[in-house]
Protein backbone atom coordinates (compact mmCIF):
# COMPACT_ATOMS: atom_id res chain seq x y z
CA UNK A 1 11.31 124.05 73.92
CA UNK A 2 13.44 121.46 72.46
CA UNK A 3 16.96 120.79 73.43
CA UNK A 4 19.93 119.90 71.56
CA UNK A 5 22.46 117.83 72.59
CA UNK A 6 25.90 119.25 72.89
CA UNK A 7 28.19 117.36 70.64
CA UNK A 8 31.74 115.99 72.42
CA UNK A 9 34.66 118.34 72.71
CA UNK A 10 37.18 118.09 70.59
CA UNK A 11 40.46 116.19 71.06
CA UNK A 12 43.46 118.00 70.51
CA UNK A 13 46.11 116.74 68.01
CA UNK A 14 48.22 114.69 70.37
CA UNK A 15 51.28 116.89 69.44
CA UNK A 16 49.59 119.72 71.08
CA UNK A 17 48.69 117.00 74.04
CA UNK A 18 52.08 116.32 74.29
CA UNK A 19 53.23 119.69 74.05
CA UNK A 20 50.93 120.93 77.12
CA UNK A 21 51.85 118.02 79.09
CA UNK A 22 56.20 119.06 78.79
CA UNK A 23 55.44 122.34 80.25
CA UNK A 24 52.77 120.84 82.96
CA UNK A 25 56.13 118.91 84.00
CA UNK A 26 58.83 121.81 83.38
CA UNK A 27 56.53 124.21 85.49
CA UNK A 28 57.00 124.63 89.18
CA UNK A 29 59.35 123.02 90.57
CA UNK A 30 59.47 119.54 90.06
CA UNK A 31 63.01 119.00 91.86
CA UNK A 32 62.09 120.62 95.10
CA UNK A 33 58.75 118.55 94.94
CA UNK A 34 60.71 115.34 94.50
CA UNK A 35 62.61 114.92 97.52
CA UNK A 36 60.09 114.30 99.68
CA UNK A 37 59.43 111.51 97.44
CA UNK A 38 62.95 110.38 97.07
CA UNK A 39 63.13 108.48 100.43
CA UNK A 40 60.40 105.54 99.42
CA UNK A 41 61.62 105.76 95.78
CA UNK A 42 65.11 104.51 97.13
CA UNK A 43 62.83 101.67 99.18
CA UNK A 44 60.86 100.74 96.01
CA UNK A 45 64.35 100.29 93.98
CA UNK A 46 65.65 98.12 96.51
CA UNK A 47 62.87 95.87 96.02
CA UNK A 48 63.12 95.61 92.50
CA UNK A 49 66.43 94.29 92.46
CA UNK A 50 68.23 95.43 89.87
CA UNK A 51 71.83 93.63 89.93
CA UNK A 52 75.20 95.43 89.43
CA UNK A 53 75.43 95.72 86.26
CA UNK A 54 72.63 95.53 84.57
CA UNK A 55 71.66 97.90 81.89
CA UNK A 56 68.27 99.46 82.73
CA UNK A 57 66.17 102.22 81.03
CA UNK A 58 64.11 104.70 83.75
CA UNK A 59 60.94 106.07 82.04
CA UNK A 60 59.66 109.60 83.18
CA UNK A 61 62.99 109.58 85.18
CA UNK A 62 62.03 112.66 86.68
CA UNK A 63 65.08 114.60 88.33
CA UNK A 64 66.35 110.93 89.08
CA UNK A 65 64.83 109.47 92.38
CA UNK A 66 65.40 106.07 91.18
CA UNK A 67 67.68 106.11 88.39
CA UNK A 68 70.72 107.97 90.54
CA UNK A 69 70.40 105.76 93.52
CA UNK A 70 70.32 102.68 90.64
CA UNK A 71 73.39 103.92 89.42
CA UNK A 72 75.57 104.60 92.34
CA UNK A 73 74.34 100.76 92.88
CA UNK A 74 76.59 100.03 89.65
CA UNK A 75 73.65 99.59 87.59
CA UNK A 76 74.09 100.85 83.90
CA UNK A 77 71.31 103.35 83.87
CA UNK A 78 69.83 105.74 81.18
CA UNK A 79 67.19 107.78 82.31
CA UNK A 80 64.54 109.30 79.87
CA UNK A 81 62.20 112.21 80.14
CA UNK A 82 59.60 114.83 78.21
CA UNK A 83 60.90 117.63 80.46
CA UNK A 84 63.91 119.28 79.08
CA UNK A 85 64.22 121.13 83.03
CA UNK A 86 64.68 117.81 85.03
CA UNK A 87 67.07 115.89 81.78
CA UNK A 88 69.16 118.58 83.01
CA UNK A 89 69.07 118.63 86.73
CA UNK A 90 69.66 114.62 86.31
CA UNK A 91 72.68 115.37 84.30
CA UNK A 92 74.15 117.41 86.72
CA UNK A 93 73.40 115.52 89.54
CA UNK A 94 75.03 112.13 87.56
CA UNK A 95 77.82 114.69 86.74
CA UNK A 96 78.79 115.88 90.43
CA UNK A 97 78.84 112.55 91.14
CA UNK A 98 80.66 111.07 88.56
CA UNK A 99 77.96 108.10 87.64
CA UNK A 100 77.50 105.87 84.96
CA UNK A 101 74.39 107.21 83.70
CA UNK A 102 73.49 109.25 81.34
CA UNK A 103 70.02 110.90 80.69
CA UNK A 104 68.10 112.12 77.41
CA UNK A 105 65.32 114.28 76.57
CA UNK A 106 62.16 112.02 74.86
CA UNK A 107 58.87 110.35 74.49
CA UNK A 108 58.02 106.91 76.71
CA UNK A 109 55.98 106.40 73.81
CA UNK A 110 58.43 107.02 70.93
CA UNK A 111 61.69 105.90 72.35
CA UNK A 112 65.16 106.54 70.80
CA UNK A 113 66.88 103.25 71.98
CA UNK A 114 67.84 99.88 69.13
CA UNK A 115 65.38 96.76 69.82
CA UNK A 116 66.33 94.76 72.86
CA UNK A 117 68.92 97.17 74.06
CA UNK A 118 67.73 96.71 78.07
CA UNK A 119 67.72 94.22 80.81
CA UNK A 120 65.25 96.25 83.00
CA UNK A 121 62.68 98.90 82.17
CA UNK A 122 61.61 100.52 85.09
CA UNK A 123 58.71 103.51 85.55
CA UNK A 124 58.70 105.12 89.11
CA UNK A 125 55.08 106.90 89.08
CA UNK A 126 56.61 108.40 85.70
CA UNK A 127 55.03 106.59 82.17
CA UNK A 128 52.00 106.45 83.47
CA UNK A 129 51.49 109.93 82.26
CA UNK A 130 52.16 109.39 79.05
CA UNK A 131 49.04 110.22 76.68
CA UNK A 132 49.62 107.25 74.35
CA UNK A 133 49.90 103.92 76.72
CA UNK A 134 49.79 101.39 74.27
CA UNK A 135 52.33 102.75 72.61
CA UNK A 136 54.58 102.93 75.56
CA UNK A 137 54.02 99.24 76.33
CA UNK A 138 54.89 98.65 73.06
CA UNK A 139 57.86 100.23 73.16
CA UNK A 140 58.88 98.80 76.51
CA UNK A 141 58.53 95.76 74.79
CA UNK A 142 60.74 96.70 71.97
CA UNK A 143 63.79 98.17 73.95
CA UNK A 144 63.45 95.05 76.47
CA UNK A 145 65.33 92.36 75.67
CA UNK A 146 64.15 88.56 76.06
CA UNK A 147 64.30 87.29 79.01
CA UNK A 148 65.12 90.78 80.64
CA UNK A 149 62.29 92.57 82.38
CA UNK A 150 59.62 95.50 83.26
CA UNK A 151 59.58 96.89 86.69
CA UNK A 152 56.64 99.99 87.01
CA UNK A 153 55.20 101.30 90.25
CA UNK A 154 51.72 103.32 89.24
CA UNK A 155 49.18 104.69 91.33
CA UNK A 156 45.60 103.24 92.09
CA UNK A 157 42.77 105.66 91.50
CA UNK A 158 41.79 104.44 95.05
CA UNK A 159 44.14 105.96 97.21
CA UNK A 160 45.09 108.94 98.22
CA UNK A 161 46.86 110.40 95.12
CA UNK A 162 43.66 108.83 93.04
CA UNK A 163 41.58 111.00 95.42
CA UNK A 164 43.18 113.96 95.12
CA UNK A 165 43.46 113.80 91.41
CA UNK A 166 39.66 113.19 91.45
CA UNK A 167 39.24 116.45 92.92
CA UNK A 168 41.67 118.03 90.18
CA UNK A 169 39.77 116.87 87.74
CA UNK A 170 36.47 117.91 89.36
CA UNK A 171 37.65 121.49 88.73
CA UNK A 172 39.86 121.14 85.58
CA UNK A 173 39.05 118.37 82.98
CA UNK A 174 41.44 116.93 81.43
CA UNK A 175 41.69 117.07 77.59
CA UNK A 176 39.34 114.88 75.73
CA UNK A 177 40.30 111.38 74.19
CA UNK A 178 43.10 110.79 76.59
CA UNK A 179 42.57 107.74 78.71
CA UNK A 180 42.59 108.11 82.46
CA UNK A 181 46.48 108.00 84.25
CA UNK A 182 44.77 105.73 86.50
CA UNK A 183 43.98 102.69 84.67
CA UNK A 184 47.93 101.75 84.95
CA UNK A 185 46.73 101.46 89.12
CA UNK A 186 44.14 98.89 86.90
CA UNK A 187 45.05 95.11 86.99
CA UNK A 188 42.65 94.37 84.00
CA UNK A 189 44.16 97.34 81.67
CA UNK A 190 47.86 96.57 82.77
CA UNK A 191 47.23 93.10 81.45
CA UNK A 192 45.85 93.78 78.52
CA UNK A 193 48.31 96.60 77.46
CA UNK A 194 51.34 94.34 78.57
CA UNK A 195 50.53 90.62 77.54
CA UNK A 196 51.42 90.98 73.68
CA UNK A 197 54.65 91.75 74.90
CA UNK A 198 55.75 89.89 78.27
CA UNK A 199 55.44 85.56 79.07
CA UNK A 200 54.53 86.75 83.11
CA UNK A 201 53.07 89.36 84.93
CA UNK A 202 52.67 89.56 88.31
CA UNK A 203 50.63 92.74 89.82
CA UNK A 204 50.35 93.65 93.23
CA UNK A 205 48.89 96.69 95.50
CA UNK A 206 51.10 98.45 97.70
CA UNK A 207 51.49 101.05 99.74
CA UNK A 208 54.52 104.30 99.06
CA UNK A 209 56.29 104.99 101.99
CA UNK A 210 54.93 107.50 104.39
CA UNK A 211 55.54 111.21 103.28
CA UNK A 212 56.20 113.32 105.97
CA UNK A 213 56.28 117.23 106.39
CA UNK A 214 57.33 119.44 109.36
CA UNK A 215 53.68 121.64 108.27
CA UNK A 216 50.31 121.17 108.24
CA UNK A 217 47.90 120.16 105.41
CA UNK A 218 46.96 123.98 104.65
CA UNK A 219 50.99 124.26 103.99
CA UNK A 220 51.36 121.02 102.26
CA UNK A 221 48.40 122.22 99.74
CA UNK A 222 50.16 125.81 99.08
CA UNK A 223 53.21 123.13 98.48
CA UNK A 224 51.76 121.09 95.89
CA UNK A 225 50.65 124.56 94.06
CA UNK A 226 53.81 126.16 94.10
CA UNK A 227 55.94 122.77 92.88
CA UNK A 228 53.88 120.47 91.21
CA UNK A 229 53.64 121.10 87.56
CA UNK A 230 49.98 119.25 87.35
CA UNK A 231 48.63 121.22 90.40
CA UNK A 232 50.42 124.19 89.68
CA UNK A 233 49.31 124.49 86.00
CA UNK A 234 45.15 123.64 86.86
CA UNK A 235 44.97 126.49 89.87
CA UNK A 236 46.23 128.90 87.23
CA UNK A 237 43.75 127.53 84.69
CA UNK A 238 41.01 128.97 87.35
CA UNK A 239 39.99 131.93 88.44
CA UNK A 240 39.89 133.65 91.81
CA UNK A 241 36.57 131.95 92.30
CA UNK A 242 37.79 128.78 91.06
CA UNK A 243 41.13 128.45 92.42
CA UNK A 244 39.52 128.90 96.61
CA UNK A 245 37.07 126.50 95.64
CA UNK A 246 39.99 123.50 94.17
CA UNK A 247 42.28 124.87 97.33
CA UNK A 248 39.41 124.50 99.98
CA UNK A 249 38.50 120.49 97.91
CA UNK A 250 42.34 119.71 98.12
CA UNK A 251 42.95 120.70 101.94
CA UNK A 252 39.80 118.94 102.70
CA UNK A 253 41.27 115.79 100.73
CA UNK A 254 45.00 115.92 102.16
CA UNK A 255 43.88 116.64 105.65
CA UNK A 256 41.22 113.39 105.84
CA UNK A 257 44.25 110.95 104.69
CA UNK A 258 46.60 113.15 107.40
CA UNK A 259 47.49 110.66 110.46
CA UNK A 260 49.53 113.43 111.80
CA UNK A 261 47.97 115.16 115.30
CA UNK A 262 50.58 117.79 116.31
CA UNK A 263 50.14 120.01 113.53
CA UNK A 264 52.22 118.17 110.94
CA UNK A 265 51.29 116.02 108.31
CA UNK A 266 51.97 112.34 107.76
CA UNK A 267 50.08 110.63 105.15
CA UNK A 268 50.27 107.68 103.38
CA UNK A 269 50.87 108.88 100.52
CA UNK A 270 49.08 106.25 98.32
CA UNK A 271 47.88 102.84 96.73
CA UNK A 272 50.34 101.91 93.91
CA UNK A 273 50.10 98.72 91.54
CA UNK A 274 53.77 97.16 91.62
CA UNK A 275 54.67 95.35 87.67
CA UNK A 276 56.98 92.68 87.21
CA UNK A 277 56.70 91.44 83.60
CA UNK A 278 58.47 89.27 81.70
CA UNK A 279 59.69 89.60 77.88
CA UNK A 280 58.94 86.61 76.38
């Protein structure tokens, strides 16, 4: 019997890409997910340093781990995002405390910011999402002024995040003709994508700040599926069949990286390739 070969699937039209991916992120709940994470965000700002002052644009700002510590630092801040959900909870939370920041609904790969209107653009584990990357270094380019700067922090594929998105995918492919999230963790790809655009660029591998829970890894997994939109979104892809199977992968993942004995979880959370670039 001959076989055929099945032909590739189909991309999408990247407005239905983009679509899916703004309610991945406005599903669950990304806020309650984010203060865990909040703690080494604040560490990875401080290393940046971003001066008083300064007018920076946050990309993927999230509910505003970065971008609200930034600007009770007297930074000028403007925070972007694809989820309408956390544009608001930043709001209010710049609001109640009476910041200089303000925060707007959009695409890292479409911006809505004048040429050179930045001295830092910054991406906290946030643009790296984005379904379009050369279009969001190009536009990082464009809103950065000369001179002024790109500060990212992305994920390797080789740590623990990497491996527990390898898993994910295992059990839920992503959609075709959208490059892997991962090659921002990729020296090679970050280069290429950023040198039309910046003089320097420095890369190095580092490690986020330990998360900690007061739970174990079974916990931490149920977590994950209740909060965060990616996680949340492929278990109810699945069914009953499929979504033991992706549980019973990720607990198996989370509790190998857990350095935690005493029935709580500590993990280092993961690899992450640290940008500095330079506009020319």
């Amino acid at each position: 019997m001959n076989s055929q070969a099945q032909p590739a699937p189909q991309a999408p039209p990247m407005d239905v890409i983009k679509t899916r991916i703004k309610a991945m992120w406005m599903d669950g709940d990304y806020v309650a997910f984010a203060r865990h994470m909040e703690p080494g965000a604040i560490e990875i700002l401080a290393s940046w340093n971003i001066a008083r002052g300064e007018k920076l644009l946050d990309l993927g700002c999230g509910s505003g781990q970065i971008a609200i510590p930034a600007a009770r630092n007297g930074v000028e801040v403007t925070g972007v995002d694809i989820a309408t959900n956390l544009v608001e909870h930043a709001q209010g939370r710049a609001r109640d405390e009476g910041l200089n920041a303000r925060f707007d609904e959009g695409d890292a790969g479409d911006l809505p910011y004048a040429d050179a209107s930045f001295d830092v653009v910054t991406s906290l584990i946030g643009a790296m999402f984005s379904p379009q990357p050369d279009q969001v270094a190009a536009e990082m380019g464009r809103v950065c002024r000369p001179g002024g700067r790109v500060r990212m922090a992305n994920w390797t594929p080789d740590g623990f995040v990497g491996q527990f998105f390898k898993v994910l995918v295992g059990h839920v492919p992503p959609p075709a003709g959208v490059p892997s999230v991962f090659l921002w963790g990729n020296e090679e790809a970050v280069t290429s994508r950023l040198q039309p655009y910046f003089s320097t660029i420095e890369l190095t591998r580092r490690h986020y700040p330990v998360w900690t829970y007061p739970f174990g890894t079974a916990e931490l997994v149920q977590m994950f599926r209740t909060h965060y939109g990616p996680i949340k979104r492929a278990f109810d892809s699945l069914d009953d069949a499929g979504q033991t199977a992706l549980r019973k992968d990720l607990e198996k993942v989370f509790a190998a990286h857990n350095m935690a004995t005493d029935g709580t979880t500590r993990i280092e959370s993961g690899e992450y390739l640290d940008i500095h670039a330079i506009r020319d």
